[in-house]
N, C-alpha and C. Protein backbone atom coordinates (compact mmCIF):
# COMPACT_ATOMS: atom_id res chain seq x y z
N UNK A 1 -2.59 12.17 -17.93
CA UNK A 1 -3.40 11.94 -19.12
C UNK A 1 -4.00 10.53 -19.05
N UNK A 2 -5.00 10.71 -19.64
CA UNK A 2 -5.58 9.20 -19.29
C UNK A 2 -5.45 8.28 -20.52
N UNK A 3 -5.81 6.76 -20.16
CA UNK A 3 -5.47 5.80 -21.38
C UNK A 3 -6.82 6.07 -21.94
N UNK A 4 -6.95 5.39 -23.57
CA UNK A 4 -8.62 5.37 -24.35
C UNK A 4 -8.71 3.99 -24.49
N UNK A 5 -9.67 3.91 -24.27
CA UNK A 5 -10.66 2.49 -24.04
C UNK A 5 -10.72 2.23 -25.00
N UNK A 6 -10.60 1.07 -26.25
CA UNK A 6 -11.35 0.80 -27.09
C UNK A 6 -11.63 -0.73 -27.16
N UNK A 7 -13.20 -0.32 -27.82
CA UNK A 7 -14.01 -2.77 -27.60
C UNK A 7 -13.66 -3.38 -29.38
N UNK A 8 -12.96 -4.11 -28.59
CA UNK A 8 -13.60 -5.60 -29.92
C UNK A 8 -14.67 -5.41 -30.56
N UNK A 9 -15.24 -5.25 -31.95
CA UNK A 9 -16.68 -5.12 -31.72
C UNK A 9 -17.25 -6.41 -31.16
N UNK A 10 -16.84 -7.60 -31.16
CA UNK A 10 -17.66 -8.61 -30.52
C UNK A 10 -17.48 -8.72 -28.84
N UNK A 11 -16.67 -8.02 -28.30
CA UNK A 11 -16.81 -7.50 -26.52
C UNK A 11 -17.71 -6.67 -26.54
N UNK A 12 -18.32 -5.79 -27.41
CA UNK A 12 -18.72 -4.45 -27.26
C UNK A 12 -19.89 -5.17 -27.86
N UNK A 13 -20.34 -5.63 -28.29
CA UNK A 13 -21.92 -6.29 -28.12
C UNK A 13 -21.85 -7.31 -27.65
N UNK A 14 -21.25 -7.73 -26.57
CA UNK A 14 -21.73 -8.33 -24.88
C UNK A 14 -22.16 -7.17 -24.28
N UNK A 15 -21.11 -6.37 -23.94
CA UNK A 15 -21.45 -5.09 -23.83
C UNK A 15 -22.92 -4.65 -23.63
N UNK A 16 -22.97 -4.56 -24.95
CA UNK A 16 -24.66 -3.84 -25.41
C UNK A 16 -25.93 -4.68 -24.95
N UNK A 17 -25.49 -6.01 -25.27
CA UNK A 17 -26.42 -7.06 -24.83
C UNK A 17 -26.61 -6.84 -22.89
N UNK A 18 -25.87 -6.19 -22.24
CA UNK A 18 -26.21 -6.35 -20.96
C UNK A 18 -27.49 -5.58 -20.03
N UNK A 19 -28.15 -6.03 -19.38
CA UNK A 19 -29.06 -4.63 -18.55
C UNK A 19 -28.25 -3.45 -18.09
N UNK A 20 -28.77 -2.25 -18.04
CA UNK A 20 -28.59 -1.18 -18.04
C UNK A 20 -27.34 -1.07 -16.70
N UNK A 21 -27.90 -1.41 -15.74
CA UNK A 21 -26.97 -1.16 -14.39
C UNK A 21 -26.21 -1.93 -14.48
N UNK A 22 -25.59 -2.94 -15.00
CA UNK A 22 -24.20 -3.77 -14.98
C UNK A 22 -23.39 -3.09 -15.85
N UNK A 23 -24.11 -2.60 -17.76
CA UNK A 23 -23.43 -2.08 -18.73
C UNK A 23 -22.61 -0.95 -17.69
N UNK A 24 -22.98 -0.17 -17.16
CA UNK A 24 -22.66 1.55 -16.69
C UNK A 24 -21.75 1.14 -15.54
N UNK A 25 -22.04 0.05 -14.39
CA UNK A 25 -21.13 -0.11 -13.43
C UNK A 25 -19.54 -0.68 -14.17
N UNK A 26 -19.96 -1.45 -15.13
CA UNK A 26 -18.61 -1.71 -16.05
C UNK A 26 -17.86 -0.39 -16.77
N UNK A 27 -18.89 0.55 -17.51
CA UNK A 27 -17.93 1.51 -18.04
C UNK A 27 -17.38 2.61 -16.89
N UNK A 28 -18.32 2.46 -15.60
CA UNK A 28 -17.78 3.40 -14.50
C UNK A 28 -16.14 2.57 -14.14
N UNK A 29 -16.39 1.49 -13.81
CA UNK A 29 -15.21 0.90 -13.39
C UNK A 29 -13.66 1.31 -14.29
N UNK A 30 -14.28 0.20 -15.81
CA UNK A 30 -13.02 1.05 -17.02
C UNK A 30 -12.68 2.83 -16.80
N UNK A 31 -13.63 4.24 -16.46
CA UNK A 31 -13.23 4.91 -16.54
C UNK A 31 -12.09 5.15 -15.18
N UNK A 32 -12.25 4.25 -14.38
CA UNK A 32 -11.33 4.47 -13.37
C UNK A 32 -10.34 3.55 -13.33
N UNK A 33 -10.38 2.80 -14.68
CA UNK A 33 -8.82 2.16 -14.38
C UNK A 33 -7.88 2.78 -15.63
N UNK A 34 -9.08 3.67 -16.38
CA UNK A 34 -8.52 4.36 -17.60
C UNK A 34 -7.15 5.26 -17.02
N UNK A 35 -7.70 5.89 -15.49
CA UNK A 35 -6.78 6.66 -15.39
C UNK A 35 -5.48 6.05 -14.57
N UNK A 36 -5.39 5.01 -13.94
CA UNK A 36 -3.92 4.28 -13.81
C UNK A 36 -4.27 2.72 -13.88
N UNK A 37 -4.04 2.20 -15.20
CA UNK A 37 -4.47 0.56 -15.53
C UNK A 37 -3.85 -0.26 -14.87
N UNK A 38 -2.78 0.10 -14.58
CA UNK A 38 -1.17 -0.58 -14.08
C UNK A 38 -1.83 -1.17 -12.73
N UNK A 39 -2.40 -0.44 -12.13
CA UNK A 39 -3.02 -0.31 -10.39
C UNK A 39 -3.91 -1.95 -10.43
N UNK A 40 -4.76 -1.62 -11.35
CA UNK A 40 -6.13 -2.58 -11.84
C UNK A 40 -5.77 -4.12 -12.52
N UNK A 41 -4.95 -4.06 -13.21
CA UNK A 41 -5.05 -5.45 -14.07
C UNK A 41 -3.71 -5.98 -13.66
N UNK A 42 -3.76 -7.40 -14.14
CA UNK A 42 -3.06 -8.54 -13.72
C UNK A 42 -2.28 -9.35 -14.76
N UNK A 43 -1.49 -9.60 -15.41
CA UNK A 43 -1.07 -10.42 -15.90
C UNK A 43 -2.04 -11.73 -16.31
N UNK A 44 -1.91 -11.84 -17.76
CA UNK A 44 -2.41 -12.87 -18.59
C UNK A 44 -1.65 -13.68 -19.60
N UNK A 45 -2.00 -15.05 -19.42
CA UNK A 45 -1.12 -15.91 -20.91
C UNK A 45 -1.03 -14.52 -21.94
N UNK A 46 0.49 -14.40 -22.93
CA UNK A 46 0.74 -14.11 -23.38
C UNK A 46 1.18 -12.50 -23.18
N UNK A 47 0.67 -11.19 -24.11
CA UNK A 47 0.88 -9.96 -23.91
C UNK A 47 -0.36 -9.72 -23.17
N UNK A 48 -1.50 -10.29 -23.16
CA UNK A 48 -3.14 -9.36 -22.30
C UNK A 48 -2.65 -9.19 -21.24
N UNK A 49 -3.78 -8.76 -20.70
CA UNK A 49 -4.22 -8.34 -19.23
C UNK A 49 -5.37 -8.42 -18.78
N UNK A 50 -5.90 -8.99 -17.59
CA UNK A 50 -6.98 -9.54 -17.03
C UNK A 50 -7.51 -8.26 -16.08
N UNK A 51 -8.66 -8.52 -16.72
CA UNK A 51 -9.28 -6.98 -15.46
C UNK A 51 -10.87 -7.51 -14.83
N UNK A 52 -10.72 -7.71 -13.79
CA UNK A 52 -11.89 -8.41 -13.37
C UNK A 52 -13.28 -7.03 -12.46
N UNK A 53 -14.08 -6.99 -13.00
CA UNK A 53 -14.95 -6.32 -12.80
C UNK A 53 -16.62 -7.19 -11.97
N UNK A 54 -16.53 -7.58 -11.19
CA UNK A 54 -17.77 -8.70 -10.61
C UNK A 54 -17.37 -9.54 -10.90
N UNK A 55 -18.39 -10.21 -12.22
CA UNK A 55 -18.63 -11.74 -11.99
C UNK A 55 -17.75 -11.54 -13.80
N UNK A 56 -18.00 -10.53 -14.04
CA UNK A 56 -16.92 -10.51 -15.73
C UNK A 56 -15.48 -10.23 -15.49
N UNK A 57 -15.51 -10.55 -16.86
CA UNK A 57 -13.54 -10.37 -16.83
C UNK A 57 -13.46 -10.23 -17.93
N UNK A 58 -12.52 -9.36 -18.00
CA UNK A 58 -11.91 -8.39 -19.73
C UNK A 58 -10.29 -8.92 -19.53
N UNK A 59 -10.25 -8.71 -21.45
CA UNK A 59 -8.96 -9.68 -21.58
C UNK A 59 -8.19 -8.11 -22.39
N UNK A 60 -7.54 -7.61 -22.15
CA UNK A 60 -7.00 -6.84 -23.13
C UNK A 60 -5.74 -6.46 -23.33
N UNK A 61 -5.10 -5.59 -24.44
CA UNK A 61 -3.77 -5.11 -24.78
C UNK A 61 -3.93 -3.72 -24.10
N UNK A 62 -2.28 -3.46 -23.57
CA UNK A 62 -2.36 -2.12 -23.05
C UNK A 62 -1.39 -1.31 -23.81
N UNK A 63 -1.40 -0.15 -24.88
CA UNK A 63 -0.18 0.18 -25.41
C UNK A 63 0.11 1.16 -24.40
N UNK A 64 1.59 1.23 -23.96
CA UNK A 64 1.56 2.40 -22.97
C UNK A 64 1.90 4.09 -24.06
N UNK A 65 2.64 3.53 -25.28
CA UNK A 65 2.88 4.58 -25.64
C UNK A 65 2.18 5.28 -26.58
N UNK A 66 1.02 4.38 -27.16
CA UNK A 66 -0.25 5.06 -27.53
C UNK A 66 -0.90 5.47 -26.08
N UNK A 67 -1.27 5.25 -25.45
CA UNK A 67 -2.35 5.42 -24.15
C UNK A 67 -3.35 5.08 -24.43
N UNK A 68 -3.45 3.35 -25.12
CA UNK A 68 -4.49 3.03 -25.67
C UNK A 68 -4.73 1.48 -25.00
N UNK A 69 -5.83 1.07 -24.07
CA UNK A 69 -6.50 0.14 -23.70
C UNK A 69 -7.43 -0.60 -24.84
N UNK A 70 -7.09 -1.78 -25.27
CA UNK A 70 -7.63 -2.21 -26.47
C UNK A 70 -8.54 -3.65 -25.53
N UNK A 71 -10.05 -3.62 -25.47
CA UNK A 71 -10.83 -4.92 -25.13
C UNK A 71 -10.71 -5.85 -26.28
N UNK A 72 -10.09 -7.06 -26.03
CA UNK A 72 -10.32 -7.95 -26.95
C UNK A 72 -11.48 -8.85 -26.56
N UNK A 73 -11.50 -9.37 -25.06
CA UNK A 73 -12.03 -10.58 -24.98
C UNK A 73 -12.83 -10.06 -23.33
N UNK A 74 -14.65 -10.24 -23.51
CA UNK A 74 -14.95 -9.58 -22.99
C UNK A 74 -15.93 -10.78 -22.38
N UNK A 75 -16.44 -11.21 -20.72
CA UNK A 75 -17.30 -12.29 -20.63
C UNK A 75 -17.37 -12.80 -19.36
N UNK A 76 -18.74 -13.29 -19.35
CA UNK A 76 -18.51 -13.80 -17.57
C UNK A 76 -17.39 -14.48 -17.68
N UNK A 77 -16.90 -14.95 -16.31
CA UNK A 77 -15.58 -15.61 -15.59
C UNK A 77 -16.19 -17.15 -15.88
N UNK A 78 -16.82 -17.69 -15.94
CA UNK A 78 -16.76 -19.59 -16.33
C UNK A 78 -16.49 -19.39 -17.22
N UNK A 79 -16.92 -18.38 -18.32
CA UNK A 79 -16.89 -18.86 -19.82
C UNK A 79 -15.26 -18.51 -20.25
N UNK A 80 -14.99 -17.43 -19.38
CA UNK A 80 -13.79 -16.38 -20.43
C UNK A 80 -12.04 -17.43 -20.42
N UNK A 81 -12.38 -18.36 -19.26
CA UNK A 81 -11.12 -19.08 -19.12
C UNK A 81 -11.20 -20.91 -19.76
């Protein structure tokens, strides 16, 4: 079963704000870490998790026993650290 994605609304209009082929290579990527996250992300200060996709990087909570991927913190890599 797979995890559900859900954005910050302020990740999720970076998101929106992006050109077309970066937005889609990002949600292609999330749908393939939807299905084993564990594989994909890295350890972050505190409970997040760092998921680096290009030149961005997503900061998020993983509940395992919801199966719920929560984006908090969404942004190129100079800015996000």
């Amino acid at each position: 079963m797979n995890f559900v994605v859900r954005w910050h609304p302020c990740a999720n209009k970076l998101l929106n704000s992006l050109p077309g082929n970066i937005s889609t290579r990002i949600m292609k990527k999330l749908d393939l870490i939807a299905l084993e996250p564990f594989r994909y992300v890295e350890s972050f200060v505190g409970d997040y998790y760092k998921i680096r996709i290009g030149e961005y990087r997503l900061l998020c909570d993983i509940d395992t026993e919801k199966r719920v991927i929560s984006v908090q913190i969404f942004d190129k890599r100079e800015r996000i650290y």
